[in-house]
Protein backbone atom coordinates (compact mmCIF):
# COMPACT_ATOMS: atom_id res chain seq x y z
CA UNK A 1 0.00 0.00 0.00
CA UNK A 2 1.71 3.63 -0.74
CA UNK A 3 2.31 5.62 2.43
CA UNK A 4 2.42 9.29 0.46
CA UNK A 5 -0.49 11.69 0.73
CA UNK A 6 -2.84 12.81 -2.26
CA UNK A 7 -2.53 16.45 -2.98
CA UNK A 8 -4.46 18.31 -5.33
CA UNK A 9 -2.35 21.47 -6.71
CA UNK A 10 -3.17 24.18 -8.72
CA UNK A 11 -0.62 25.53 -11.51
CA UNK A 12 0.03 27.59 -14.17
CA UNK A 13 2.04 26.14 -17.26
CA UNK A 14 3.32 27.72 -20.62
CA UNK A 15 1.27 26.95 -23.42
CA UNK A 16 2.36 26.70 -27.06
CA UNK A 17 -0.34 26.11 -29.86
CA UNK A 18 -0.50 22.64 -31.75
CA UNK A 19 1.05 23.88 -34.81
CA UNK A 20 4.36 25.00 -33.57
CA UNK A 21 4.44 27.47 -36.93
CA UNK A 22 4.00 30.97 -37.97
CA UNK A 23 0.78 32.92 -36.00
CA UNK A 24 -1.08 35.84 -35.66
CA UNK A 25 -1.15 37.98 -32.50
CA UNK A 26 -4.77 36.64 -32.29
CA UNK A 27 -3.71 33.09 -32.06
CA UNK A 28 -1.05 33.35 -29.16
CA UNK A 29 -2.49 31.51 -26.52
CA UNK A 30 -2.68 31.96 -22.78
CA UNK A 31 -0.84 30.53 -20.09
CA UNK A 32 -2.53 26.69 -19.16
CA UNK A 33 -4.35 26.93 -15.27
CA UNK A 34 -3.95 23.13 -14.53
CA UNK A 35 -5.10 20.89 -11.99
CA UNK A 36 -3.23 18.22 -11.03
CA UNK A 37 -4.00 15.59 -8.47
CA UNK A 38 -2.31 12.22 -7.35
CA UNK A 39 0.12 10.83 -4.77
CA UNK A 40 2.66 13.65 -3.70
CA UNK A 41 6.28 11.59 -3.55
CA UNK A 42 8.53 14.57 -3.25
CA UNK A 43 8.95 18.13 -2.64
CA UNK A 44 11.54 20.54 -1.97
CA UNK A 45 12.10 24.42 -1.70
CA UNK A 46 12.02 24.42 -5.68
CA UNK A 47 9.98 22.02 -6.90
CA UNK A 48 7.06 19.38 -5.86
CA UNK A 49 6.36 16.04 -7.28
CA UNK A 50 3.30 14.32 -8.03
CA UNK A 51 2.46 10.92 -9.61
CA UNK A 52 -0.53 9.76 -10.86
CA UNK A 53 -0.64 6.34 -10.29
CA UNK A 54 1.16 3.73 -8.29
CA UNK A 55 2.18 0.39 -8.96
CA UNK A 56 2.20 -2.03 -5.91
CA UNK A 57 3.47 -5.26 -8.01
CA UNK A 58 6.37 -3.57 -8.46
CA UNK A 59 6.26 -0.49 -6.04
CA UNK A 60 6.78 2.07 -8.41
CA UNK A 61 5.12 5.26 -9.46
CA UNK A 62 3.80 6.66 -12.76
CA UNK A 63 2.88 9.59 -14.77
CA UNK A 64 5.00 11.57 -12.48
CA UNK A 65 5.27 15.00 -12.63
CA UNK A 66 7.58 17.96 -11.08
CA UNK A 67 6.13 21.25 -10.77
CA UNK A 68 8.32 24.43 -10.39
CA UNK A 69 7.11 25.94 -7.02
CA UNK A 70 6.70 29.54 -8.35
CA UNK A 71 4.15 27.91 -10.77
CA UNK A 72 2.01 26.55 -7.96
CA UNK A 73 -0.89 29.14 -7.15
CA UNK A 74 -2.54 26.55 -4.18
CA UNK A 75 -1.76 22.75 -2.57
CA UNK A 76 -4.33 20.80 -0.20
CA UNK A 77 -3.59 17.54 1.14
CA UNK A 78 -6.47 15.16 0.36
CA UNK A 79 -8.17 12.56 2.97
């Protein structure tokens, strides 16, 4: 059974369009407001880490992902 809490975090991310090509000022896109959930298995003073799914057959972690702390607008700890 994993040990690590579940945190939901709210982020911003860059965002580039699908057709990485020539585009008008009217197609630049915003910056991404994500939110990610899942089982938090690291954080530091720069950066947290969050994976979205663990493996118990082999006790290993997936779809991990490491979010830059400035990016992170809010984190709660899920029950």
């Amino acid at each position: 059974m994993c040990s690590n809490p579940i945190v939901r975090v709210e982020w911003i991310d860059s965002c580039e369009p699908a057709d990485n090509a020539e585009i008008e000022r009217h197609e630049i896109p915003d910056c991404q407001h994500i939110i990610q959930a899942g089982f938090l298995i690291r954080e530091n003073e720069l950066s947290v880490s969050v994976a979205g799914a663990w493996k118990p057959e082999t006790e290993t972690f997936d779809y991990v992902i490491t979010i830059p702390r400035f990016a992170i607008k809010k984190m709660d700890k899920l029950t």
